[in-house]
N, C-alpha and C. Protein backbone atom coordinates (compact mmCIF):
# COMPACT_ATOMS: atom_id res chain seq x y z
N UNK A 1 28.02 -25.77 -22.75
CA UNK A 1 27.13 -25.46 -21.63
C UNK A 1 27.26 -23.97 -21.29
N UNK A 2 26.06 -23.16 -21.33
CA UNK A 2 26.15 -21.71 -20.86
C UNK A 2 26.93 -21.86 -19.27
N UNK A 3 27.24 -20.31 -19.43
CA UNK A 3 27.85 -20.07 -18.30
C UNK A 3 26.65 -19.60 -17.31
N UNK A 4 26.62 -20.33 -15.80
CA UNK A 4 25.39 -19.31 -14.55
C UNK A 4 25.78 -18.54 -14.20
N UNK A 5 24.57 -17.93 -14.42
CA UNK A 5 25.38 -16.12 -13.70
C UNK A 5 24.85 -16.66 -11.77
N UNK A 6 25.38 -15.61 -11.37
CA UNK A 6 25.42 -15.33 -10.25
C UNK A 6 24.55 -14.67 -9.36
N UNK A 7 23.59 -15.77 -8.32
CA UNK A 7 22.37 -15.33 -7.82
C UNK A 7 22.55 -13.35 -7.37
N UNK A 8 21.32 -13.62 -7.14
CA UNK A 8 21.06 -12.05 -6.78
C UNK A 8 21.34 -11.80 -5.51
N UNK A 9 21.04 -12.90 -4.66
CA UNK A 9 20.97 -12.83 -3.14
C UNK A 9 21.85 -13.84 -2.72
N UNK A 10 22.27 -14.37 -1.79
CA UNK A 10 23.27 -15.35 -1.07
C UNK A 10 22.30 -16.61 -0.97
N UNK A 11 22.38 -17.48 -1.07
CA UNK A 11 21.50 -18.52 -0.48
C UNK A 11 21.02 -18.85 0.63
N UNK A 12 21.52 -18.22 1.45
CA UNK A 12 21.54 -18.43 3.10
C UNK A 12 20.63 -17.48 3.26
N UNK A 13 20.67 -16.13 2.68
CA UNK A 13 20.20 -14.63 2.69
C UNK A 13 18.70 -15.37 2.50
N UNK A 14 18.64 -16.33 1.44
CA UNK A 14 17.11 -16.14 0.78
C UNK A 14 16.08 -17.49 1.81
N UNK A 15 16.99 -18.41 2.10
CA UNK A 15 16.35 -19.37 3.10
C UNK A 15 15.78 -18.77 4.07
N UNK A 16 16.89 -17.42 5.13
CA UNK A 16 16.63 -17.07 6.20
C UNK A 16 14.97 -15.89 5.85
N UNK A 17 14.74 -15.41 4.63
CA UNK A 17 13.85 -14.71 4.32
C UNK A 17 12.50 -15.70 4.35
N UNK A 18 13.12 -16.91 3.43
CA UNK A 18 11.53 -17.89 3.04
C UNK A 18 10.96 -18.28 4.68
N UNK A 19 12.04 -18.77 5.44
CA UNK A 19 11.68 -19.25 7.20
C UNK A 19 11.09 -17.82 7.22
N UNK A 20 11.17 -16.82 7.59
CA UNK A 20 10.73 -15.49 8.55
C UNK A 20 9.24 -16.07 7.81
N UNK A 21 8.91 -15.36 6.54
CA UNK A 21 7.90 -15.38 5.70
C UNK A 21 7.07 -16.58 6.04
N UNK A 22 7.38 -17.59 6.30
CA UNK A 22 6.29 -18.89 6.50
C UNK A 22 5.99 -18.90 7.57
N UNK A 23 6.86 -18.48 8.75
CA UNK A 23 6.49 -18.48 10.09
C UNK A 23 5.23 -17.27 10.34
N UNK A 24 5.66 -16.22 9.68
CA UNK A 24 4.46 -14.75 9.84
C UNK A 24 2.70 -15.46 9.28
N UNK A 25 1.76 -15.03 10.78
CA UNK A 25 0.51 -15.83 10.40
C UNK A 25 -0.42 -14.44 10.38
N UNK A 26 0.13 -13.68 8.92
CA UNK A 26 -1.38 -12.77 8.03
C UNK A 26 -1.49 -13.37 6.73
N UNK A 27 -2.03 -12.13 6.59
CA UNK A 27 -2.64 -12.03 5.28
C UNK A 27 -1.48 -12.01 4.40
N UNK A 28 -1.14 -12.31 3.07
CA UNK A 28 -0.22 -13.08 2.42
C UNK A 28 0.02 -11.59 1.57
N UNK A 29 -0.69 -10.93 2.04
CA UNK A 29 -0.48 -8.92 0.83
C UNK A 29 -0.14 -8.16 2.60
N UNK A 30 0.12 -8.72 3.44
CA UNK A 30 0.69 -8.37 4.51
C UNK A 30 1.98 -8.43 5.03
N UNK A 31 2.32 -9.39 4.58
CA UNK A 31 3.55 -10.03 5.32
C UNK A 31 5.15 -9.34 4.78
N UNK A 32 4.85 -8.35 4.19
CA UNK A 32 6.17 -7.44 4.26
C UNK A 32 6.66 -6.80 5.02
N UNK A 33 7.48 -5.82 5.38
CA UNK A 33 8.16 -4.86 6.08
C UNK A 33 7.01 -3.77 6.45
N UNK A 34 6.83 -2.87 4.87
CA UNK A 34 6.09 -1.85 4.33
C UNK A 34 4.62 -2.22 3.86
N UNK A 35 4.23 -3.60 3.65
CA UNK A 35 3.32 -3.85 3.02
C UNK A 35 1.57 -3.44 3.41
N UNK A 36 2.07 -3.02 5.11
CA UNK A 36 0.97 -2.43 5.71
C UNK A 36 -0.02 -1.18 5.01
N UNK A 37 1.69 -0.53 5.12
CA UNK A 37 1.37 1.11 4.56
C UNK A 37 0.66 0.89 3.24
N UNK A 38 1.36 0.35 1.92
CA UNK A 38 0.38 0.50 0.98
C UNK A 38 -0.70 -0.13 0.81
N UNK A 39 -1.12 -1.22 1.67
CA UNK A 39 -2.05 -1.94 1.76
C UNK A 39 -3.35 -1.32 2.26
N UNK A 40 -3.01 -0.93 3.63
CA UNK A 40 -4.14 -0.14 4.12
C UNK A 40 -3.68 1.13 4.21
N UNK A 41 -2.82 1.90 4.32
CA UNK A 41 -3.00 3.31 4.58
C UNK A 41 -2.77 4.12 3.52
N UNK A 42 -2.40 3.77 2.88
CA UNK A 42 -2.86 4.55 1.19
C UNK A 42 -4.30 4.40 0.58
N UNK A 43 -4.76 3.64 0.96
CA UNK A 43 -6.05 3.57 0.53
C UNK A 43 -7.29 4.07 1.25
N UNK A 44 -6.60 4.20 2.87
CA UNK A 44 -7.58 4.45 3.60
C UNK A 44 -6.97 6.13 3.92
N UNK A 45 -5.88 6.55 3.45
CA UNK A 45 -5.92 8.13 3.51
C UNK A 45 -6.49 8.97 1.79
N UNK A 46 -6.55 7.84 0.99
CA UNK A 46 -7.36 8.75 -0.49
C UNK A 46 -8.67 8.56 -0.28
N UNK A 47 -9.43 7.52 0.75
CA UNK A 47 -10.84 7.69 0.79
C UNK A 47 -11.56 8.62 1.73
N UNK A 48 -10.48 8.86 2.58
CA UNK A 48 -10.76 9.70 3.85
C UNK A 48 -10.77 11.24 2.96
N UNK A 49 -9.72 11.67 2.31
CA UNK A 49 -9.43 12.75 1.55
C UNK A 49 -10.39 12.91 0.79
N UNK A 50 -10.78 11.97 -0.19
CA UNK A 50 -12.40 12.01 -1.23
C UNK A 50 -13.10 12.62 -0.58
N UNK A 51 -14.08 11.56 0.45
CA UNK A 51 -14.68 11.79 1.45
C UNK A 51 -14.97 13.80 1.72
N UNK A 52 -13.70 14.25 2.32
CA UNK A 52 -13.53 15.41 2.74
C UNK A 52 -13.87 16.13 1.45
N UNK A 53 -13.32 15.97 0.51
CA UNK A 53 -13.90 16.77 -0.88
C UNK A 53 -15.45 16.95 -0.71
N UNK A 54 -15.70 15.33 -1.39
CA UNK A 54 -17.15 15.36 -1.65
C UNK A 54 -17.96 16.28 -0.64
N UNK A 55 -17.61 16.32 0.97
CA UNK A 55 -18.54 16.53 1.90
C UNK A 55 -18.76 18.27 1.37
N UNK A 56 -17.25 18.70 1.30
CA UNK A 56 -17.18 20.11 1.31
C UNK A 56 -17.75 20.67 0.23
N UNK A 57 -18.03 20.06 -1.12
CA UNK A 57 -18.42 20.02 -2.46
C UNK A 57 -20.07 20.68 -2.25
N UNK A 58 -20.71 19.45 -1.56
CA UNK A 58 -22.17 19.38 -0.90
C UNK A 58 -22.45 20.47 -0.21
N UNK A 59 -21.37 20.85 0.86
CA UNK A 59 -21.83 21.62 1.29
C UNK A 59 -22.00 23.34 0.83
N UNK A 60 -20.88 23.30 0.06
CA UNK A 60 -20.70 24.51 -0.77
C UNK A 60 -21.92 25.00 -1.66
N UNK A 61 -22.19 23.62 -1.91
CA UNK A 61 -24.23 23.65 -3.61
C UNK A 61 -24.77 24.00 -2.56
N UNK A 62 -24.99 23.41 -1.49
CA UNK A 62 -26.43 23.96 -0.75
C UNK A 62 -26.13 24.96 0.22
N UNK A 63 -24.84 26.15 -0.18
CA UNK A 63 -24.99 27.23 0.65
C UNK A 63 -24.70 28.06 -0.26
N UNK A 64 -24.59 27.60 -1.51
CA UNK A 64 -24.76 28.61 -3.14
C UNK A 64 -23.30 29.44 -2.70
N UNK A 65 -22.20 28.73 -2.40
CA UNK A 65 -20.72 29.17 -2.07
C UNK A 65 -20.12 28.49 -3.65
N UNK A 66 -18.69 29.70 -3.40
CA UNK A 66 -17.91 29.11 -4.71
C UNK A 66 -18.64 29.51 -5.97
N UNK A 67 -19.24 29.94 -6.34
CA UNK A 67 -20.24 30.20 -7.78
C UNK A 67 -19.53 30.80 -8.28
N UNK A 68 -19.19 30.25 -9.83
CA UNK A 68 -18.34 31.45 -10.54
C UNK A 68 -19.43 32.37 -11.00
N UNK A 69 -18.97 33.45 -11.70
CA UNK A 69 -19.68 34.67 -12.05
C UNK A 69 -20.10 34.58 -13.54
């Protein structure tokens, strides 16, 4: 019979995690610590940033700014 290795976490450690986790009533890509941040605010600070490109992009063609030579 192989030998078991030795959990990663305590057993007690991982019960007291599964209770927190079942009790929390979001979204299931929510329910982390951090999961906010990459969930929504990474995504909603690279569209905001695009956004700011593109606008400045537009505005630059139709004031004939930036033109290389």
């Amino acid at each position: 019979m192989p030998e078991l290795e030795p959990p990663f976490r305590p057993r007690e450690k991982l019960l007291e995690l599964q209770r927190h986790f079942q009790n929390v009533h979001k979204h299931t890509y929510l329910k982390g610590r951090y999961d906010a941040v990459t969930s929504v605010g990474i995504p909603l600070a690279l569209a905001a940033s695009s956004l700011f490109l593109i606008g400045r992009g537009v505005y630059n063609m139709s004031h004939g700014m930036g033109k290389k030579e």
